[in-house]
C-alpha atoms as a PDB file:
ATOM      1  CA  UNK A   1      13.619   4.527 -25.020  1.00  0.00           C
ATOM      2  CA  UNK A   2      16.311   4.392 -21.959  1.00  0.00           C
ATOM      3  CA  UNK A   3      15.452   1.172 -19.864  1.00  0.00           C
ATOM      4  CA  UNK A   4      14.329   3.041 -17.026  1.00  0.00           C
ATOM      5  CA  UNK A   5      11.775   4.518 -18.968  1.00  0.00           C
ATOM      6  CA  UNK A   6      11.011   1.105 -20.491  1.00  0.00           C
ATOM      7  CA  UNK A   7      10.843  -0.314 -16.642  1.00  0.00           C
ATOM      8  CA  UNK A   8       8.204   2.661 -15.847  1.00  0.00           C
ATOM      9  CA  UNK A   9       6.203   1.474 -19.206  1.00  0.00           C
ATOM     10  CA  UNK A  10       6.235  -2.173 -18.228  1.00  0.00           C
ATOM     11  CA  UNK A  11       4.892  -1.506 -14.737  1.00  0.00           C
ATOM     12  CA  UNK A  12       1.982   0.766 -16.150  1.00  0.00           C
ATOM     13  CA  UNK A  13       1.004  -1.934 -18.313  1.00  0.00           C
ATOM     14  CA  UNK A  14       0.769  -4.648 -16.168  1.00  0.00           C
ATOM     15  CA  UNK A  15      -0.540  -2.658 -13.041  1.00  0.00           C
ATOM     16  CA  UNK A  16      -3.533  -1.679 -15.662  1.00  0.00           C
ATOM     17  CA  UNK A  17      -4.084  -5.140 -17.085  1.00  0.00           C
ATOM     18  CA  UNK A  18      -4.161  -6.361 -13.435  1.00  0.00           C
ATOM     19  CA  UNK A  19      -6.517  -4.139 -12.618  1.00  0.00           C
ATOM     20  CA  UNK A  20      -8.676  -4.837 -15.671  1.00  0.00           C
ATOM     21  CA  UNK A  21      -8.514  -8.764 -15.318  1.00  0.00           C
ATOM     22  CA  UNK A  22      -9.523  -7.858 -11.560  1.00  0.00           C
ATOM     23  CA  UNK A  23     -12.154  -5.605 -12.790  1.00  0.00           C
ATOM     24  CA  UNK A  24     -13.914  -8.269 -15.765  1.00  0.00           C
ATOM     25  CA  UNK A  25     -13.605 -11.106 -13.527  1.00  0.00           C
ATOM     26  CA  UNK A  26     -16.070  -9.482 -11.082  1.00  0.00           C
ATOM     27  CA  UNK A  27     -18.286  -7.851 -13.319  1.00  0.00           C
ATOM     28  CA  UNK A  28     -18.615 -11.664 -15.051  1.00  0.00           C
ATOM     29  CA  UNK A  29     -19.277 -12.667 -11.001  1.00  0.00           C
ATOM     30  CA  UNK A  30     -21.895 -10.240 -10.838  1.00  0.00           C
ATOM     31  CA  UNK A  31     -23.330 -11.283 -13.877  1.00  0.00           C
ATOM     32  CA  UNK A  32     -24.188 -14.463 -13.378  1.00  0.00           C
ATOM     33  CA  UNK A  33     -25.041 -13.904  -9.658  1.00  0.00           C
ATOM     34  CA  UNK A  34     -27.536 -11.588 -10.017  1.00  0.00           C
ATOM     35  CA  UNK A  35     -26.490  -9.364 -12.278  1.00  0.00           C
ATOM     36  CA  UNK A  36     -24.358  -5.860 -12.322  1.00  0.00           C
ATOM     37  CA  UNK A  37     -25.325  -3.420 -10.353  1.00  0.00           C
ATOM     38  CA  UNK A  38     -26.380   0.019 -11.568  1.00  0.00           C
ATOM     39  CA  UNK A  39     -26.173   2.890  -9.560  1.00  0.00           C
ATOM     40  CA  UNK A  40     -28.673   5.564  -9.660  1.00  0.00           C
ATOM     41  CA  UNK A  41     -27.660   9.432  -9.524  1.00  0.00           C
ATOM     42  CA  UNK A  42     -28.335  10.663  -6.106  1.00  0.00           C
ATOM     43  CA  UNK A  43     -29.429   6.999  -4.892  1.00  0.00           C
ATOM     44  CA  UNK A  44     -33.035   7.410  -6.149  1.00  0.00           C
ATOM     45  CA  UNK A  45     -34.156   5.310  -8.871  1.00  0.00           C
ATOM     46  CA  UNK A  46     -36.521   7.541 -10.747  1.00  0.00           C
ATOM     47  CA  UNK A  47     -33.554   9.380 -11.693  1.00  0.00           C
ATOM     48  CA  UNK A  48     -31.100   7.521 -14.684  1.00  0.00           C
ATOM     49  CA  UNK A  49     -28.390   5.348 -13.618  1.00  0.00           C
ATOM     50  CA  UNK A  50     -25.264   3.913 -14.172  1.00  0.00           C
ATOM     51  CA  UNK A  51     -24.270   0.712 -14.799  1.00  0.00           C
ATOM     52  CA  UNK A  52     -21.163  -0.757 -13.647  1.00  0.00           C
ATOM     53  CA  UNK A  53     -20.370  -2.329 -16.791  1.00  0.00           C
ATOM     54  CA  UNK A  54     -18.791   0.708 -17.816  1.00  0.00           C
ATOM     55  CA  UNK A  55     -16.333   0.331 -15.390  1.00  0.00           C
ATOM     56  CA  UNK A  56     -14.489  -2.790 -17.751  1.00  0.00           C
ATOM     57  CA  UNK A  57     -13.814   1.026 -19.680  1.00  0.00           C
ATOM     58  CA  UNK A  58     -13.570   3.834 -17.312  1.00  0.00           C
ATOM     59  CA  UNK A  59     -11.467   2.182 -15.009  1.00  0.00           C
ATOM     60  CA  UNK A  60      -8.070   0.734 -17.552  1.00  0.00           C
ATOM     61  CA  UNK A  61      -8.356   4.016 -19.079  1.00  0.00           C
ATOM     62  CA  UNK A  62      -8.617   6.834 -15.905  1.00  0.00           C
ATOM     63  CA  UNK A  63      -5.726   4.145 -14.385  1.00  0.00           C
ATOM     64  CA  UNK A  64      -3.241   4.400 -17.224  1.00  0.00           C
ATOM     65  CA  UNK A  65      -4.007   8.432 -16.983  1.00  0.00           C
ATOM     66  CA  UNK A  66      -2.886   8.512 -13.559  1.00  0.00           C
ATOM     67  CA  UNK A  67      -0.115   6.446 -13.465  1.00  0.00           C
ATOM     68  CA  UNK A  68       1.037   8.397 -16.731  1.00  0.00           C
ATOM     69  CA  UNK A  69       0.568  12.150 -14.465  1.00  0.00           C
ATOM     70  CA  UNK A  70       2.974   9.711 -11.597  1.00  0.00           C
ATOM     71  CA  UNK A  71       5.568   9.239 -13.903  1.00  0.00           C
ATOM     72  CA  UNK A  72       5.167  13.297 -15.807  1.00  0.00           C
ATOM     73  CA  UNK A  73       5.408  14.371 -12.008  1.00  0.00           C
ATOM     74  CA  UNK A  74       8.520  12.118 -11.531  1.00  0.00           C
ATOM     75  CA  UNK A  75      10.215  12.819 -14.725  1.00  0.00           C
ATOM     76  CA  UNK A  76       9.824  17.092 -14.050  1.00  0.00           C
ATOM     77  CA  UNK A  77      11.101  16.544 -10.499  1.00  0.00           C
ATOM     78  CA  UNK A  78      14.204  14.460 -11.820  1.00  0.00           C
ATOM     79  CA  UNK A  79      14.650  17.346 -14.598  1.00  0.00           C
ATOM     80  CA  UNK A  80      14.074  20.110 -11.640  1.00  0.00           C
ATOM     81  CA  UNK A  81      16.836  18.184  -9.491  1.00  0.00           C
ATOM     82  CA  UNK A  82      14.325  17.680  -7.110  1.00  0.00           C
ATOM     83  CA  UNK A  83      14.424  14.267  -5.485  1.00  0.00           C
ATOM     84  CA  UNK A  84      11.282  12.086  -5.480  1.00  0.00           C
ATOM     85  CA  UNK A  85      10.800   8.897  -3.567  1.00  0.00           C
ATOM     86  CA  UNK A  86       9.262   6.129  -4.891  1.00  0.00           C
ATOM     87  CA  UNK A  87       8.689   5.070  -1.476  1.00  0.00           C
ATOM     88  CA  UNK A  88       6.711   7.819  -0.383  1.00  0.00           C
ATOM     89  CA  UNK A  89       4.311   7.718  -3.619  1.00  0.00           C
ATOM     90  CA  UNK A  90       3.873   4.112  -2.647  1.00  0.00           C
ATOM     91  CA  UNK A  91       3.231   4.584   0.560  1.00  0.00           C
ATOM     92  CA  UNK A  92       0.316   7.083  -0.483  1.00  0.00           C
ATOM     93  CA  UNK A  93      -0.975   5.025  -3.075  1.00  0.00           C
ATOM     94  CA  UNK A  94      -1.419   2.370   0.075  1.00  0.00           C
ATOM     95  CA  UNK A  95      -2.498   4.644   2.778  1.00  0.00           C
ATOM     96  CA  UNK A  96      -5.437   6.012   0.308  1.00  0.00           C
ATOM     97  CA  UNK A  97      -6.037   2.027  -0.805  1.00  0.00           C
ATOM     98  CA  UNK A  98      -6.628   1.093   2.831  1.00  0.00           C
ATOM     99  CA  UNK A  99      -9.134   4.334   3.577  1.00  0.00           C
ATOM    100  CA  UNK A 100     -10.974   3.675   0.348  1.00  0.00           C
ATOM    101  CA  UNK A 101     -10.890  -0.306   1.644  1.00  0.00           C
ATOM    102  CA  UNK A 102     -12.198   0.877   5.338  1.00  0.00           C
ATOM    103  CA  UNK A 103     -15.026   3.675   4.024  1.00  0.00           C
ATOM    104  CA  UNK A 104     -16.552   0.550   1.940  1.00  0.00           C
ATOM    105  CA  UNK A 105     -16.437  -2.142   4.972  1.00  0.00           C
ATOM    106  CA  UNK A 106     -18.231   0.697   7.253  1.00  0.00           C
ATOM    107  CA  UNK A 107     -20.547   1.201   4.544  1.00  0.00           C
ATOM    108  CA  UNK A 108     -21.099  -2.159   3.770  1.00  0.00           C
ATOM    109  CA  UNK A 109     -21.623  -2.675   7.908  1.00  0.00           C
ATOM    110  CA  UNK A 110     -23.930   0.394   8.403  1.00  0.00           C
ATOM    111  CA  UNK A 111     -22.149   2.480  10.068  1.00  0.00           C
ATOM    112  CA  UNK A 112     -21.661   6.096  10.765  1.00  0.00           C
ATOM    113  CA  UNK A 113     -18.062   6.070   9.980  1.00  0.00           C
ATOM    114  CA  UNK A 114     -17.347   6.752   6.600  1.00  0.00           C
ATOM    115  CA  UNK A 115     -19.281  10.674   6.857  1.00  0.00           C
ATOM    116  CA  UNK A 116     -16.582  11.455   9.934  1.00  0.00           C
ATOM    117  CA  UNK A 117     -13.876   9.823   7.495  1.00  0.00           C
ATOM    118  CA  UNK A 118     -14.683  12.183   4.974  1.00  0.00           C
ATOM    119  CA  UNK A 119     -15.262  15.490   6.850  1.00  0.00           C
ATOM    120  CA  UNK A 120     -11.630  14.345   8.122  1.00  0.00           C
ATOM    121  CA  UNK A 121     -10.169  14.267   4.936  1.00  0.00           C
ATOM    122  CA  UNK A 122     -11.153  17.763   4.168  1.00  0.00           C
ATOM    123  CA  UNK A 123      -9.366  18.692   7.258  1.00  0.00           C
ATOM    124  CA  UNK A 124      -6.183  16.763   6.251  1.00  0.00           C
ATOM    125  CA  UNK A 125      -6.540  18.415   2.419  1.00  0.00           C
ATOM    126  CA  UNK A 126      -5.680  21.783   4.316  1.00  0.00           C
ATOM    127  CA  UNK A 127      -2.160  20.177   5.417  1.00  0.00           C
ATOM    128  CA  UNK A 128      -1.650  17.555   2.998  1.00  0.00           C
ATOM    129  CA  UNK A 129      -2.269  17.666  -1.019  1.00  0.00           C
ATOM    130  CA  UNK A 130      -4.543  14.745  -1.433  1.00  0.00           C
ATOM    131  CA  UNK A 131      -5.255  15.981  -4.834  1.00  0.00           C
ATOM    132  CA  UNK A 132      -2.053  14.099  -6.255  1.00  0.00           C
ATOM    133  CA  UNK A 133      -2.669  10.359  -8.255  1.00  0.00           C
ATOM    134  CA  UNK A 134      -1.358   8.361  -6.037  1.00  0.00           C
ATOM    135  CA  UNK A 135      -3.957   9.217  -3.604  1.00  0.00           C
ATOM    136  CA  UNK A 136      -6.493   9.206  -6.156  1.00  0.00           C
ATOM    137  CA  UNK A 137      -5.423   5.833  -7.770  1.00  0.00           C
ATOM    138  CA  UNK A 138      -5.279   4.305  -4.299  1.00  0.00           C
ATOM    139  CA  UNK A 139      -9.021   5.808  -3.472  1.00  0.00           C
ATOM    140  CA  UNK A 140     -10.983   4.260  -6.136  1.00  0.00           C
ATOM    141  CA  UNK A 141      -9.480   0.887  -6.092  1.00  0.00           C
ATOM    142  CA  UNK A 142     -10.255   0.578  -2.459  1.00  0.00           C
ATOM    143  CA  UNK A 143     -13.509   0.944  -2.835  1.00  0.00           C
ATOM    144  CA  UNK A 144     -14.408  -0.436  -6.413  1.00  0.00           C
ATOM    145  CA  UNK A 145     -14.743  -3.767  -5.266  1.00  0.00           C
ATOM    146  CA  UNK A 146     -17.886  -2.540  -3.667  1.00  0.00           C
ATOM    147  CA  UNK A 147     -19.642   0.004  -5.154  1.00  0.00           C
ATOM    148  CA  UNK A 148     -18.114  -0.435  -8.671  1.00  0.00           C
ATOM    149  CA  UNK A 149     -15.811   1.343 -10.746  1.00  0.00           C
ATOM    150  CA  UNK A 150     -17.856   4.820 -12.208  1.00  0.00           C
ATOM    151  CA  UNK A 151     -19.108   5.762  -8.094  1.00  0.00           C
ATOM    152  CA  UNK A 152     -15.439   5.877  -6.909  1.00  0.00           C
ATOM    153  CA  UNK A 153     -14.473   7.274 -10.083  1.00  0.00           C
ATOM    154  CA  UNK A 154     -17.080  10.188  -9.826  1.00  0.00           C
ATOM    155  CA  UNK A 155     -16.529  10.474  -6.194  1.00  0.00           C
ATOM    156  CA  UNK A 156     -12.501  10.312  -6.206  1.00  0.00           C
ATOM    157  CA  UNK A 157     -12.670  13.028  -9.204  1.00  0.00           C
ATOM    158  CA  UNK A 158     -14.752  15.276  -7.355  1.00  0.00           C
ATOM    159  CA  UNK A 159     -13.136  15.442  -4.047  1.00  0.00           C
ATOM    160  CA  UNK A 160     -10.021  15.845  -5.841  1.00  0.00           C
ATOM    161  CA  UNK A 161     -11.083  19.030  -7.020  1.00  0.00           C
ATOM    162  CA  UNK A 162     -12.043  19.964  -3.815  1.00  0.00           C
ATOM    163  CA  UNK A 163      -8.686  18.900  -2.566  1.00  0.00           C
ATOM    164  CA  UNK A 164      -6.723  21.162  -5.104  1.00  0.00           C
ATOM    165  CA  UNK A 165      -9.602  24.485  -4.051  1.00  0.00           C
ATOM    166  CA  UNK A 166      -8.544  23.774  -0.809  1.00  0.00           C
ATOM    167  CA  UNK A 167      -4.845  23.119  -1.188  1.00  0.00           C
ATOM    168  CA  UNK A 168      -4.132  25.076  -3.526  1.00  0.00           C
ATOM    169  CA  UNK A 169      -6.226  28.382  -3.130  1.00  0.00           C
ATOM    170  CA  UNK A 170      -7.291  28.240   0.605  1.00  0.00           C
ATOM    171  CA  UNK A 171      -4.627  27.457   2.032  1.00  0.00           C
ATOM    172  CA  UNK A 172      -2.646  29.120  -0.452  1.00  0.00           C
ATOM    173  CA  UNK A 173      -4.784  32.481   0.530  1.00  0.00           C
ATOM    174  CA  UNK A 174      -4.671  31.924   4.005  1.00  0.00           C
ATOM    175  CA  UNK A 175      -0.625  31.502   4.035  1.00  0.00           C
ATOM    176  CA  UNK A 176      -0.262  34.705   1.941  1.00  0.00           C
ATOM    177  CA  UNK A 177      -2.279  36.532   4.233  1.00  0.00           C
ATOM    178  CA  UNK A 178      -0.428  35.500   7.745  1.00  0.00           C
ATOM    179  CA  UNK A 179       3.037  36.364   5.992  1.00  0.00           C
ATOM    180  CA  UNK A 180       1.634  39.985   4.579  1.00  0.00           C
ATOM    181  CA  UNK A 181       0.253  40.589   8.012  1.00  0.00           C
ATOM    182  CA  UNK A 182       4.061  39.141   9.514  1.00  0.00           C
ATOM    183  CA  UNK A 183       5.750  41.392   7.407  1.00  0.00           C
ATOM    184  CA  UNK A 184       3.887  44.414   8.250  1.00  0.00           C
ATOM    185  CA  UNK A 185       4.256  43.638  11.188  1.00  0.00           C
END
C-alpha cells in the first residue's frame, strides 16, 4: 500500500472512531439522563419508532462508506488527470456541517427557519451537486447531536436522492433542451 494511500486509510479510521467515541459518549449521556430518545415515523407515536441507539451502528458504518466514495472519487479523478482539491471537499464537508448545525439550533429554538433552509437547498441542488459525500457527511453530523444519528441519516439519504433527480436529470434535461433549441436556432 503506497503511503499516501496509507495516509487516506489512517484519516478514515480515526475520523470514524472520533465520530463513534462522540456518538457512545452521548448516547451513555442520554442514558442516564433520561434515557435515549426514540423517534417515531412521521412524529406520531402510534406509529413504530426508532431508537437512537442504533445510531452507535448506523452512524461508524454509513461514515466509513462515505469517506470510502471521497477517496474512490479522488482516486478516478487523479487516474482521469483531473485535479481535485482537498480544500474544496473540505470546505463542503464544513459548509454542509454548519447548515446541518444551524437547521438544528432553529429547530431546537422554534423557529420557522429551517423549512425556508430547505426549500433553499433545493434551489441551490439545481446549480450545485449537493448529492456528493462531503455534503452528505457534513449534513448528518451537524445535526446528530440533536435529533440523533438514524433522523439525519434518513433525512440526509433522502434529499440526496433528490439532489442527484434534480442535478442530474433536471437540470441535465433542461440544459439539453436550451442547447437543441440554440442549435436550431
Amino acid at each position: 500500500m503506497k503511503s499516501n494511500e496509507k495516509k487516506k486509510l489512517e484519516i478514515r479510521i480515526y475520523f470514524t472512531g472520533i465520530i463513534t467515541l462522540l456518538v457512545g459518549t452521548h448516547l451513555i449521556w442520554d442514558y442516564y439522563h433520561g434515557g435515549v430518545p426514540t423517534h417515531h415515523i412521521l412524529h406520531r407515536a402510534d406509529l413504530p419508532g426508532i431508537s437512537n441507539w442504533w445510531s452507535i451502528i448506523a452512524l461508524p458504518i454509513l461514515i466509513w462508506y462515505l469517506l470510502y466514495r471521497i477517496h474512490r472519487r479522488i482516486v478516478n479523478n487523479e487516474k482521469l488527470r483531473v485535479h481535485q482539491n482537498m480544500t474544496n471537499i473540505l470546505y463542503r464537508f464544513i459548509g454542509a456541517l454548519l447548515f446541518g448545525m444551524l437547521i438544528s439550533l432553529f429547530f431546537t429554538l422554534d423557529m420557522d427557519f429551517p423549512k425556508y433552509m430547505m426549500i433553499g437547498l433545493f434551489l441551490i441542488s439545481f446549480f450545485i451537486p449537493l448529492y456528493r459525500s462531503e455534503y452528505l457527511l457534513g449534513f448528518i453530523i451537524g445535526m446528530t447531536y440533536t435529533f440523533g444519528g438514524i433522523l439525519p441519516i434518513g433525512i440526509g439519504v433522502l434529499l440526496t436522492i433528490v439532489f442527484v433527480i434534480t442535478y442530474k436529470l433536471v437540470r441535465g434535461g433542461i440544459l439539453y433542451l436550451v442547447s437543441k433549441k440554440v442549435r436550431t436556432s
